[in-house]
N, C-alpha and C. Protein backbone atom coordinates (compact mmCIF):
# COMPACT_ATOMS: atom_id res chain seq x y z
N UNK A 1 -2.79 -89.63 187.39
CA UNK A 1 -3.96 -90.45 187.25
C UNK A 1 -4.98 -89.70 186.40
N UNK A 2 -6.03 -90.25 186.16
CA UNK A 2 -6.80 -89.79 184.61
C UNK A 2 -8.34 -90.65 185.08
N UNK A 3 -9.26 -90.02 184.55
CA UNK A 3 -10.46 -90.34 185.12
C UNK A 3 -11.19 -90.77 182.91
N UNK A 4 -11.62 -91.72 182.84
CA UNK A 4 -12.03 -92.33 181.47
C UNK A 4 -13.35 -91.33 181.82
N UNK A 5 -13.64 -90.93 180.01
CA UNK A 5 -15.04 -90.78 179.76
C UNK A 5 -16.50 -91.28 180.02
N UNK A 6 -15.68 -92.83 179.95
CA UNK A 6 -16.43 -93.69 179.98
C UNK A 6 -17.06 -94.58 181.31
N UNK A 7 -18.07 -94.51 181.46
CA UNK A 7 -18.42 -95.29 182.82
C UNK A 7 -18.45 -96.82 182.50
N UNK A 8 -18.13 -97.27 183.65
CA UNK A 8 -17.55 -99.27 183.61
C UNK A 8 -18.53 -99.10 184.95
N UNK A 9 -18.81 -100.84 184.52
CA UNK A 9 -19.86 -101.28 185.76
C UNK A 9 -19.31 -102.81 186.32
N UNK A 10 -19.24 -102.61 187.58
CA UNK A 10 -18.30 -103.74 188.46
C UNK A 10 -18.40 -104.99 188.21
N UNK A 11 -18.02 -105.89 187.81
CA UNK A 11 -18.43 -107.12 187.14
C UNK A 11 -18.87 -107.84 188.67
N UNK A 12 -17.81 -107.12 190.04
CA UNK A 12 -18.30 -108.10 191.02
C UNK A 12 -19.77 -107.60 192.24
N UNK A 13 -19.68 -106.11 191.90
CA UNK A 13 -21.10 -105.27 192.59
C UNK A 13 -22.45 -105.13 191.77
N UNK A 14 -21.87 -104.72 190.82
CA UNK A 14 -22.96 -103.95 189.95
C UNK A 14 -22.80 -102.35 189.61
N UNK A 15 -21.82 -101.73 190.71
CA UNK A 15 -21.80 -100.37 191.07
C UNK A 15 -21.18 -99.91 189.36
N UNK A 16 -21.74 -98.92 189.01
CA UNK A 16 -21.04 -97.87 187.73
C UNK A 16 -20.30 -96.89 188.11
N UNK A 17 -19.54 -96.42 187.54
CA UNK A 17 -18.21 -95.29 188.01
C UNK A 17 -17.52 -95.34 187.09
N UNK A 18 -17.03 -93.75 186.80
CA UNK A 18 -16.14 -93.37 186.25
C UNK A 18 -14.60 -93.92 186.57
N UNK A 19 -13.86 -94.94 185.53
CA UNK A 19 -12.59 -95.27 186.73
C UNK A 19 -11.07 -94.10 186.45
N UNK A 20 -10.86 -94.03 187.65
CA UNK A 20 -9.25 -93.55 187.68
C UNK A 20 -8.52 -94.42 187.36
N UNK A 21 -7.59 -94.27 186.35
CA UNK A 21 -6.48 -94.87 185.76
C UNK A 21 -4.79 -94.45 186.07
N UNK A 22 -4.13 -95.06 185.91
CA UNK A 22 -2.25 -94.57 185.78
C UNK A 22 -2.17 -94.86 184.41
N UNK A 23 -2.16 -95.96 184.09
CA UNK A 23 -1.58 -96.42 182.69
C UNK A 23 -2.12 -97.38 181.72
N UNK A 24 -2.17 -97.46 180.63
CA UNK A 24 -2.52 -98.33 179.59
C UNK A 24 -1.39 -99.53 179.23
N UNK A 25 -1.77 -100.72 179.06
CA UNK A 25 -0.56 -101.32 179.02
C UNK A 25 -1.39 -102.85 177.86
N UNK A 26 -0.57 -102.74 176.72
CA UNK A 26 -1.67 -103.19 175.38
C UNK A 26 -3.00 -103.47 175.50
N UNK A 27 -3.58 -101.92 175.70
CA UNK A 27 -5.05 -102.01 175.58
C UNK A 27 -5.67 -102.20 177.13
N UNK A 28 -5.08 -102.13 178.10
CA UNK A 28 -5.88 -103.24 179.30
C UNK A 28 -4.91 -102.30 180.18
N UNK A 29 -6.14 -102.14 181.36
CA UNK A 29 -5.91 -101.27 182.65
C UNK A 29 -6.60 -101.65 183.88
N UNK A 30 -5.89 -102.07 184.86
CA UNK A 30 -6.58 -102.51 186.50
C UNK A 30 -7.56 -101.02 187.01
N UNK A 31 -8.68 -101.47 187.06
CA UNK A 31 -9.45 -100.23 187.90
C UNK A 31 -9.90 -100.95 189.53
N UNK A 32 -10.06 -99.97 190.23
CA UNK A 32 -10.98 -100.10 191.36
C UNK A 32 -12.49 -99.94 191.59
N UNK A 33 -13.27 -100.68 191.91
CA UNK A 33 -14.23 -99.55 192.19
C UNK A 33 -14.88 -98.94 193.13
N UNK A 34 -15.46 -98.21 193.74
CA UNK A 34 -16.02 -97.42 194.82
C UNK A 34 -15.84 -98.59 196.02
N UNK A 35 -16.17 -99.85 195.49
CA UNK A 35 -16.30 -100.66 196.82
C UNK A 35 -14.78 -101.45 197.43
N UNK A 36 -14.11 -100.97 196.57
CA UNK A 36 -12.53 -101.93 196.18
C UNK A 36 -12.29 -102.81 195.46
N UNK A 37 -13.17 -103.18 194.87
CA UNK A 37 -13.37 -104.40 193.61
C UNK A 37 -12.34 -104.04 193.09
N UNK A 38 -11.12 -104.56 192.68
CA UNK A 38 -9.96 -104.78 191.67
C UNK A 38 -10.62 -105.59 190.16
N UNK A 39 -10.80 -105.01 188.98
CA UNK A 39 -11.00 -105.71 187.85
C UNK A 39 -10.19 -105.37 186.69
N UNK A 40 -9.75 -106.51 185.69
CA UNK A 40 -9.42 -105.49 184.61
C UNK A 40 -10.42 -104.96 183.49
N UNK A 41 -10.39 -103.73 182.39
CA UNK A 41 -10.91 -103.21 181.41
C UNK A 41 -10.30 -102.52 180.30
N UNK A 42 -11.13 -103.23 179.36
CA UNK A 42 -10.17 -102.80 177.83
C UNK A 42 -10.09 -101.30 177.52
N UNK A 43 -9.24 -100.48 177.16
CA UNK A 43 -9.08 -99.20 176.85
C UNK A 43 -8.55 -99.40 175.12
N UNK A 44 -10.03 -98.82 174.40
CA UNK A 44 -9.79 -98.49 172.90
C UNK A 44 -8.64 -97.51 172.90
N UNK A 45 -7.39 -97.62 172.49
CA UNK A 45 -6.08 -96.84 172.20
C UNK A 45 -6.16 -95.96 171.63
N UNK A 46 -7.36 -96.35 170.19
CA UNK A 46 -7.42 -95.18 168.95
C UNK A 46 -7.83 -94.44 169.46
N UNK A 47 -9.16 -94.49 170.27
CA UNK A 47 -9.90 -93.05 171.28
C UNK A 47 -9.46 -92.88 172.29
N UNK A 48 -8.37 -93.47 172.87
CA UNK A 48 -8.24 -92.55 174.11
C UNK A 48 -6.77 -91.79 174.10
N UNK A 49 -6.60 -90.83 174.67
CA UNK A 49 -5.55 -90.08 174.99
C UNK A 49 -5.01 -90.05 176.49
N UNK A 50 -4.23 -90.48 176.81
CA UNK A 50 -3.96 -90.39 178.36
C UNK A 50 -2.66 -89.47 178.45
N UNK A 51 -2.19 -89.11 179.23
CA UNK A 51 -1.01 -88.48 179.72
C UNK A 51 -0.31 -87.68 178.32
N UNK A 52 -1.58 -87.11 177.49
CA UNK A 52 -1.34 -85.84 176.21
C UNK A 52 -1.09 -84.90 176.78
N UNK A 53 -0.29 -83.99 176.12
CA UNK A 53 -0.10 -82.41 176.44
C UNK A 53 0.49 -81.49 175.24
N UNK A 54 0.17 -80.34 174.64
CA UNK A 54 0.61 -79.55 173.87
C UNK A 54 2.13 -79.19 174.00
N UNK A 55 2.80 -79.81 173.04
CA UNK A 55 4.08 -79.44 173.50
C UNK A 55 4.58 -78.36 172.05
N UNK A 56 4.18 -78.32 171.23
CA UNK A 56 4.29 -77.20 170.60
C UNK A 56 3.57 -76.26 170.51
N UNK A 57 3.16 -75.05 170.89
CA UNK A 57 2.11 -74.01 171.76
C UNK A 57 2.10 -73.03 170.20
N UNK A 58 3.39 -72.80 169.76
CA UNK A 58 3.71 -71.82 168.52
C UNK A 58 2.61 -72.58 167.09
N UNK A 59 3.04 -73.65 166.63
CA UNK A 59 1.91 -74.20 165.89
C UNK A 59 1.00 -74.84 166.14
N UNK A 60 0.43 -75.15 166.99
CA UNK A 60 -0.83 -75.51 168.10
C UNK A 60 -1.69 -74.23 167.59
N UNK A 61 -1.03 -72.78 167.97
CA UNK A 61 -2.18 -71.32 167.69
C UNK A 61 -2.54 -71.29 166.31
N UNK A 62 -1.64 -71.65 165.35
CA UNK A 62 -2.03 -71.75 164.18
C UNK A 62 -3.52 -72.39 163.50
N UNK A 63 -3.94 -73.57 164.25
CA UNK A 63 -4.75 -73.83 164.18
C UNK A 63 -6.21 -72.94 164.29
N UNK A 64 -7.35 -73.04 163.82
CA UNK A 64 -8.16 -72.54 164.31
C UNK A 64 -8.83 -72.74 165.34
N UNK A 65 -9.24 -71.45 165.93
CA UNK A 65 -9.70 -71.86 167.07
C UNK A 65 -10.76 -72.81 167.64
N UNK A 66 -11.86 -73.07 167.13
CA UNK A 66 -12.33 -74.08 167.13
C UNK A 66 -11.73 -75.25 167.37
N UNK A 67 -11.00 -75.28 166.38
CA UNK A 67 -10.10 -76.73 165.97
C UNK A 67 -9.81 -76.97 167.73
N UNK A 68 -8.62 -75.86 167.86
CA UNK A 68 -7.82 -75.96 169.15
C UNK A 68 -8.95 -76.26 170.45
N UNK A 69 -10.16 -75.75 170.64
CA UNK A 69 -10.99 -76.32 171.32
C UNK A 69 -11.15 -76.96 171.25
N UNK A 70 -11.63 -77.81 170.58
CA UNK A 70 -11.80 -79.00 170.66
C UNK A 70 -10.81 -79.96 170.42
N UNK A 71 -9.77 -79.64 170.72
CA UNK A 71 -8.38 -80.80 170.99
C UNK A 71 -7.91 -80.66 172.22
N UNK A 72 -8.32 -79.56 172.83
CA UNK A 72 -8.01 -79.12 174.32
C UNK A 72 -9.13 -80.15 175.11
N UNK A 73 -10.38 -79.95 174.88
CA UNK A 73 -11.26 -80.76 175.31
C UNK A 73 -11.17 -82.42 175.14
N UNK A 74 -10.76 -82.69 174.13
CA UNK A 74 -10.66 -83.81 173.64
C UNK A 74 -9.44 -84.83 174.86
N UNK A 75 -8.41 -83.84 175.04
CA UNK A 75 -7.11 -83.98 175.91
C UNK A 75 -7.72 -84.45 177.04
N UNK A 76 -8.62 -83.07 177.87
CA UNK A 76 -9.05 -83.28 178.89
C UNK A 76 -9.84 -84.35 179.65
N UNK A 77 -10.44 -84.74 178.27
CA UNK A 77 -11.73 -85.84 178.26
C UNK A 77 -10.56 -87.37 178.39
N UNK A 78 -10.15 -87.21 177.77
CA UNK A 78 -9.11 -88.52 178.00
C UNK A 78 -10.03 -89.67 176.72
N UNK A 79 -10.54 -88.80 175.86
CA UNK A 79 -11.75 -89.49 174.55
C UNK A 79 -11.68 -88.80 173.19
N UNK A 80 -11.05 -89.02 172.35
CA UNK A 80 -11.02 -88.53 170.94
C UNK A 80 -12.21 -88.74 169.89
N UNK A 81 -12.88 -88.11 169.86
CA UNK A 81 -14.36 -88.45 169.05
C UNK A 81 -13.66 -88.51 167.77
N UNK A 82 -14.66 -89.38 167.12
CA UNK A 82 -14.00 -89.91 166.04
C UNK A 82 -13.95 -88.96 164.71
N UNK A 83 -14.57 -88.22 164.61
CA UNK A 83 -13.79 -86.42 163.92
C UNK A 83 -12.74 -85.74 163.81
N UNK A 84 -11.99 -86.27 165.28
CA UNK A 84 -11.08 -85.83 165.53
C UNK A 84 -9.72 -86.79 165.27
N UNK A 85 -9.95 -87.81 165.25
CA UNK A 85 -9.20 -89.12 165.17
C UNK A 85 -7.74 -88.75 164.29
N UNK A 86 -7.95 -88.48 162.94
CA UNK A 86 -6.94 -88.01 162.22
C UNK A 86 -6.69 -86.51 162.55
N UNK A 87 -6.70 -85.87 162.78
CA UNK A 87 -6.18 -84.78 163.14
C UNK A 87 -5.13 -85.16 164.24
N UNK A 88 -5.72 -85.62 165.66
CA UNK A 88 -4.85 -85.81 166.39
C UNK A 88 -3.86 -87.08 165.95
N UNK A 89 -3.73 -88.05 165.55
CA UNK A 89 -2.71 -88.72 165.11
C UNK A 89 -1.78 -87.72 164.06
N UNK A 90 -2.55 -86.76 163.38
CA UNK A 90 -1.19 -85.97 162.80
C UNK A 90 -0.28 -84.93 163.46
N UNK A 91 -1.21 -84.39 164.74
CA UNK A 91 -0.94 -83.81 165.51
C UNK A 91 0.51 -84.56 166.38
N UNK A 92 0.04 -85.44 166.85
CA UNK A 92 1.10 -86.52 167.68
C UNK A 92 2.54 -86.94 166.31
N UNK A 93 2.23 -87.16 165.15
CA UNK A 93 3.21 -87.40 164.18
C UNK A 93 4.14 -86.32 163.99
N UNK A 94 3.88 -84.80 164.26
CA UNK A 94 4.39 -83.71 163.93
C UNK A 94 5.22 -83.67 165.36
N UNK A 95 4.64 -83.67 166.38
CA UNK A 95 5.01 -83.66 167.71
C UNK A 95 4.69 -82.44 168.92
N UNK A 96 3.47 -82.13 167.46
CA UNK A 96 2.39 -80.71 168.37
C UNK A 96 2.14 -81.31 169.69
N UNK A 97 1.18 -82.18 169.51
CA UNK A 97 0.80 -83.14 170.67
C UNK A 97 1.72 -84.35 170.82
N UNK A 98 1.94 -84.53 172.47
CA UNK A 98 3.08 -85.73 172.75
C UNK A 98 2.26 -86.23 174.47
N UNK A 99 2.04 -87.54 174.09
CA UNK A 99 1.64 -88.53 175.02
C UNK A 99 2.60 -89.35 175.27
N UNK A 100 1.99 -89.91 176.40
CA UNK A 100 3.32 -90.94 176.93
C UNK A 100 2.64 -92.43 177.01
């Protein structure tokens, strides 16, 4: 499970929260919220990263470090700022980075 950057606000409370996710499924993901509200919400694909991980570690270091910070962060965040956008799609094309 994966917690979005982004805070969503309950269409049926009002309540805001960060939601926990499993999966993306074209664009669109069931959240809960604090109160049990079941809703769905759109997940931008291009910015988000879910279930990423470095699977090539040897040219991953190559990078600079900077760089690599902020793709580590980027991972974590489960949010690709848009700076980063092409990098990580070349990243994922090479098969440095591999999401599911």
């Amino acid at each position: 499970m994966y917690s979005l950057a982004h805070i969503v606000k309950c269409p049926i409370c009002g309540i805001e929260f960060k939601p926990v996710i499993e999966s993306v499924k074209d664009g669109e993901t069931e959240v809960v919220c604090p109160n049990g509200h079941v809703f769905t919400i759109f997940v931008n694909n291009s910015e988000s990263v879910l279930d990423c991980e470095i699977r090539d570690w040897e040219r991953f270091g190559l990078l600079p470090q900077a760089t690599q910070q902020a793709v580590l962060e980027a991972i974590q965040s489960g949010r690709v700022p848009s700076d980063l956008q092409t990098l990580m799609r070349r990243l994922k094309e090479t098969g440095i980075v591999v999401c599911t």
